[in-house]
N, C-alpha and C. Protein backbone atom coordinates (compact mmCIF):
# COMPACT_ATOMS: atom_id res chain seq x y z
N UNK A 1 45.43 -14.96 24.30
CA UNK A 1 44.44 -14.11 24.93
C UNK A 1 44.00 -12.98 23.99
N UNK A 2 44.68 -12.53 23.50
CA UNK A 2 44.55 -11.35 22.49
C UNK A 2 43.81 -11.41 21.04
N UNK A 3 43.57 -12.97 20.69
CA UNK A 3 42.68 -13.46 20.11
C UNK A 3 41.49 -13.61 20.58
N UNK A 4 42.01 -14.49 21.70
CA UNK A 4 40.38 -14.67 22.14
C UNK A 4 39.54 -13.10 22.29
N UNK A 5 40.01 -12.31 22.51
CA UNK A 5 39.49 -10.71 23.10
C UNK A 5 39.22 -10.29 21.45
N UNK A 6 40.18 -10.66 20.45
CA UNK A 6 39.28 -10.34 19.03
C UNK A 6 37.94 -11.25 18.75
N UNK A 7 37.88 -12.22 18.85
CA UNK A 7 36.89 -13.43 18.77
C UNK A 7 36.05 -12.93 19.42
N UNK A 8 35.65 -12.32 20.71
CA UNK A 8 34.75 -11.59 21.47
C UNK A 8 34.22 -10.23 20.94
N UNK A 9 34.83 -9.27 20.65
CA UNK A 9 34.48 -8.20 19.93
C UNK A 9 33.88 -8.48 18.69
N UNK A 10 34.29 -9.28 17.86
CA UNK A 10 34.15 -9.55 16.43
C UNK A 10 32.79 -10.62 16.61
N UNK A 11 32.13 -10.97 17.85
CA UNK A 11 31.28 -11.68 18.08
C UNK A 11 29.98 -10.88 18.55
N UNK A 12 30.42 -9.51 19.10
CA UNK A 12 29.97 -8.51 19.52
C UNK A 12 29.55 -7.84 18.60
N UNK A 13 30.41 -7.55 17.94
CA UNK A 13 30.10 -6.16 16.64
C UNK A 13 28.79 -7.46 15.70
N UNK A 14 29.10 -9.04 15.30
CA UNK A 14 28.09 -9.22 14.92
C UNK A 14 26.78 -9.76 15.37
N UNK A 15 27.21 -9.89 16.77
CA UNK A 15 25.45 -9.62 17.49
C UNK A 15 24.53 -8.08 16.89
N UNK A 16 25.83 -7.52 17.07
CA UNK A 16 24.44 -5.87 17.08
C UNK A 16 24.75 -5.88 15.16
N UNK A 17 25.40 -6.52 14.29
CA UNK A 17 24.74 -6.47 13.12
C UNK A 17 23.47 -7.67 13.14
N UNK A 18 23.38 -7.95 13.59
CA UNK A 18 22.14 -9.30 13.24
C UNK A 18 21.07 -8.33 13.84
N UNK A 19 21.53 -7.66 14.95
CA UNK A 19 19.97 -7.10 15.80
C UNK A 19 19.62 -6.12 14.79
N UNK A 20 20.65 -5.24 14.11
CA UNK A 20 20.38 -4.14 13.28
C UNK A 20 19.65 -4.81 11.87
N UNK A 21 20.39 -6.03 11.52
CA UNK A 21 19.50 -6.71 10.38
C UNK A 21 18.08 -7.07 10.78
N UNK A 22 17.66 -7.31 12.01
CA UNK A 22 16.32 -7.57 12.48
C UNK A 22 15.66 -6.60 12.41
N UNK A 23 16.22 -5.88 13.29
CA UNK A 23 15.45 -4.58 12.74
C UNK A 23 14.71 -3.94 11.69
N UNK A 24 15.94 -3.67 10.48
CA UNK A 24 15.74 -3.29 9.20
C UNK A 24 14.63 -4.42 8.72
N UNK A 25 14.93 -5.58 8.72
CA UNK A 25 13.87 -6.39 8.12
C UNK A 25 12.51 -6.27 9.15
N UNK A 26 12.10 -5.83 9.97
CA UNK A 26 10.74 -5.44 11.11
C UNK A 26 10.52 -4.23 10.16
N UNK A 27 11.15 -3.53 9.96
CA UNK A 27 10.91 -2.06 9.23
C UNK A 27 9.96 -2.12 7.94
N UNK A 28 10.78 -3.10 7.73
CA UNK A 28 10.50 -3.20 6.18
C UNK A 28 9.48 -4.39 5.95
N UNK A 29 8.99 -5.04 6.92
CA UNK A 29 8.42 -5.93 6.37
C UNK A 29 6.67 -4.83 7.07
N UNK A 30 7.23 -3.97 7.61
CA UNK A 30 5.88 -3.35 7.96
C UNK A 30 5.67 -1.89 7.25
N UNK A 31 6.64 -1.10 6.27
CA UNK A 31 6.50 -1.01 5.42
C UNK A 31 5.79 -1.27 3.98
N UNK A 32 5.65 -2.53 3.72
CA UNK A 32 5.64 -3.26 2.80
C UNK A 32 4.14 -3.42 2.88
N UNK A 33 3.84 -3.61 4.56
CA UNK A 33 2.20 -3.74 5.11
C UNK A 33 1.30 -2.75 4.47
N UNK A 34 2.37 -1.52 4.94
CA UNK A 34 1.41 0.01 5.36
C UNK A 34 1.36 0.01 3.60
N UNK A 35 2.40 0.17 2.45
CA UNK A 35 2.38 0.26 0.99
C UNK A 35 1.20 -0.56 1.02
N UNK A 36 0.70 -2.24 0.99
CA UNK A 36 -0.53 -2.95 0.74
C UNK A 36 -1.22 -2.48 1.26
N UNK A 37 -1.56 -1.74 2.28
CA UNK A 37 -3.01 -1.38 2.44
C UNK A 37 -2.97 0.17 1.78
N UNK A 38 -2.36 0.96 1.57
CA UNK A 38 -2.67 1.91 0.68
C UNK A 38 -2.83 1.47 -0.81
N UNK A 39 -2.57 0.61 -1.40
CA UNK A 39 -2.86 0.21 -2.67
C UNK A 39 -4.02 0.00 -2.56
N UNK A 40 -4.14 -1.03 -2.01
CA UNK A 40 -5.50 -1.89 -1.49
C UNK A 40 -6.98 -0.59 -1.43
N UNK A 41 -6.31 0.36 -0.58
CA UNK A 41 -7.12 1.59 -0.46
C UNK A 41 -7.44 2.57 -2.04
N UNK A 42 -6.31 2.46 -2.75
CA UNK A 42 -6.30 3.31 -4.09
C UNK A 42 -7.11 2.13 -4.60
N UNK A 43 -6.91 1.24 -4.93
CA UNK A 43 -7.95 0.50 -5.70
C UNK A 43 -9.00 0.58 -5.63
N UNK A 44 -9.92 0.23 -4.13
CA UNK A 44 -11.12 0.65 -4.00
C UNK A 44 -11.34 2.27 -4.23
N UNK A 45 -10.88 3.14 -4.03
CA UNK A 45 -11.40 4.30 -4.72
C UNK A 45 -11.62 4.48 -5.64
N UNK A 46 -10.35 4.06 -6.84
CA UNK A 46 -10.86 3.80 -8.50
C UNK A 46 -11.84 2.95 -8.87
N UNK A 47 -12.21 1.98 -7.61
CA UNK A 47 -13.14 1.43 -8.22
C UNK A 47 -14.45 2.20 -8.10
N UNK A 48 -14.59 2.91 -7.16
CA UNK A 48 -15.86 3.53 -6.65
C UNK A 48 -15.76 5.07 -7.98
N UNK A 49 -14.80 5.38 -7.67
CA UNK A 49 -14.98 6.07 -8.90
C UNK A 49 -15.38 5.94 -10.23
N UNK A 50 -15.17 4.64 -10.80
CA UNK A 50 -15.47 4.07 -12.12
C UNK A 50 -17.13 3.92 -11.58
N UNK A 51 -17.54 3.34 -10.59
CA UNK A 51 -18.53 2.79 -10.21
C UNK A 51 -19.66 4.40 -10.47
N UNK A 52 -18.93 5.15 -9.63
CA UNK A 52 -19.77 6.46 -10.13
C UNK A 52 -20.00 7.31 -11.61
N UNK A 53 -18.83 6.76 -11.91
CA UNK A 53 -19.09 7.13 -13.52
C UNK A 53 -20.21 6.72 -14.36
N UNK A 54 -20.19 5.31 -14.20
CA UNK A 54 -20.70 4.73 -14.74
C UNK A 54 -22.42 5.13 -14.79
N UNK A 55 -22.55 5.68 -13.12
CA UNK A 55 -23.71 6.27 -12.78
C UNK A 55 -24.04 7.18 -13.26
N UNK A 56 -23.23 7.88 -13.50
CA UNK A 56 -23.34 9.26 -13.97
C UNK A 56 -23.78 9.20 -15.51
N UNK A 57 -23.29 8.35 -16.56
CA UNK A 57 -23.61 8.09 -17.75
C UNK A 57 -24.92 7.64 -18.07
N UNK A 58 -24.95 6.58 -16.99
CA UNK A 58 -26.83 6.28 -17.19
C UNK A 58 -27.74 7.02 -16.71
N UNK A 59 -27.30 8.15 -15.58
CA UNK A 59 -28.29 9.13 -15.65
C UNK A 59 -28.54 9.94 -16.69
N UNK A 60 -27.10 10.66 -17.24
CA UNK A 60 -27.49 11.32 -18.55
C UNK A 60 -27.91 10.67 -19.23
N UNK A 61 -27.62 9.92 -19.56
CA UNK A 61 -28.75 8.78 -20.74
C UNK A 61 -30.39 8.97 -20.28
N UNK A 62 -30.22 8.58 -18.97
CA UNK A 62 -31.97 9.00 -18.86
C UNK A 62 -32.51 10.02 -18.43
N UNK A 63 -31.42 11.41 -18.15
CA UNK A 63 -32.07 12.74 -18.51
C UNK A 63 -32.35 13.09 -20.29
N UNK A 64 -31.71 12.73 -20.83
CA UNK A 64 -31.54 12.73 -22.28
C UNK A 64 -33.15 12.07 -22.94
N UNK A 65 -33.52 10.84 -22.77
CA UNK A 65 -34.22 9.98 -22.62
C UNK A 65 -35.34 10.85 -21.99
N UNK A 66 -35.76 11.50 -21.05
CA UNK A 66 -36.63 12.38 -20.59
C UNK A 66 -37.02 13.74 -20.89
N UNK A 67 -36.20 14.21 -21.60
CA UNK A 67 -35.96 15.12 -22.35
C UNK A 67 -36.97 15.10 -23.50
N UNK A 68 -36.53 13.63 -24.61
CA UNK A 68 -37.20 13.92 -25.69
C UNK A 68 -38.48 13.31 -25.33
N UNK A 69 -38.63 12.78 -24.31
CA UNK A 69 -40.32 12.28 -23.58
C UNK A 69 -40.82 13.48 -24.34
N UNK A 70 -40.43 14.58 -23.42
CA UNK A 70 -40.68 15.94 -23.22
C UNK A 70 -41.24 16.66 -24.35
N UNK A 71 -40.51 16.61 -25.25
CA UNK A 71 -40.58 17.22 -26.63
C UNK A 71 -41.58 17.15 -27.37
N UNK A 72 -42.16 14.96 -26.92
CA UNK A 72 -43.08 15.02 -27.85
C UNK A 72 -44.28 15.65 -27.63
């Protein structure tokens, strides 16, 4: 009997480790979510940022460009 009553506890203690391993892995696998969409999010900003740069260069180019219109 005194086995069987360890066999029960020791069956117990690893139910609530499996639930606690479920857990941790729910945590983490939505973790892992929320990290991909903030990357996902930093990327498109650098990209929009490069994207504006880029804008920004060909305008000065064609204020520059308007400039010496100007001159002549």
């Amino acid at each position: 009997e005194r086995c069987e009553e360890e066999l029960k506890d020791t069956q117990k203690k690893m139910m609530a480790v499996e639930n606690d391993l479920d857990k941790y892995m729910e945590d983490l696998n939505t973790a892992n979510q929320q990290l991909e969409d903030k990357e996902k999010k930093v990327q498109e900003a650098e990209a929009e940022v490069a994207a504006l740069n880029r804008r920004m260069v060909l305008l000065e180019e064609e204020l520059e460009r308007a400039e010496e219109k100007l001159k002549i």
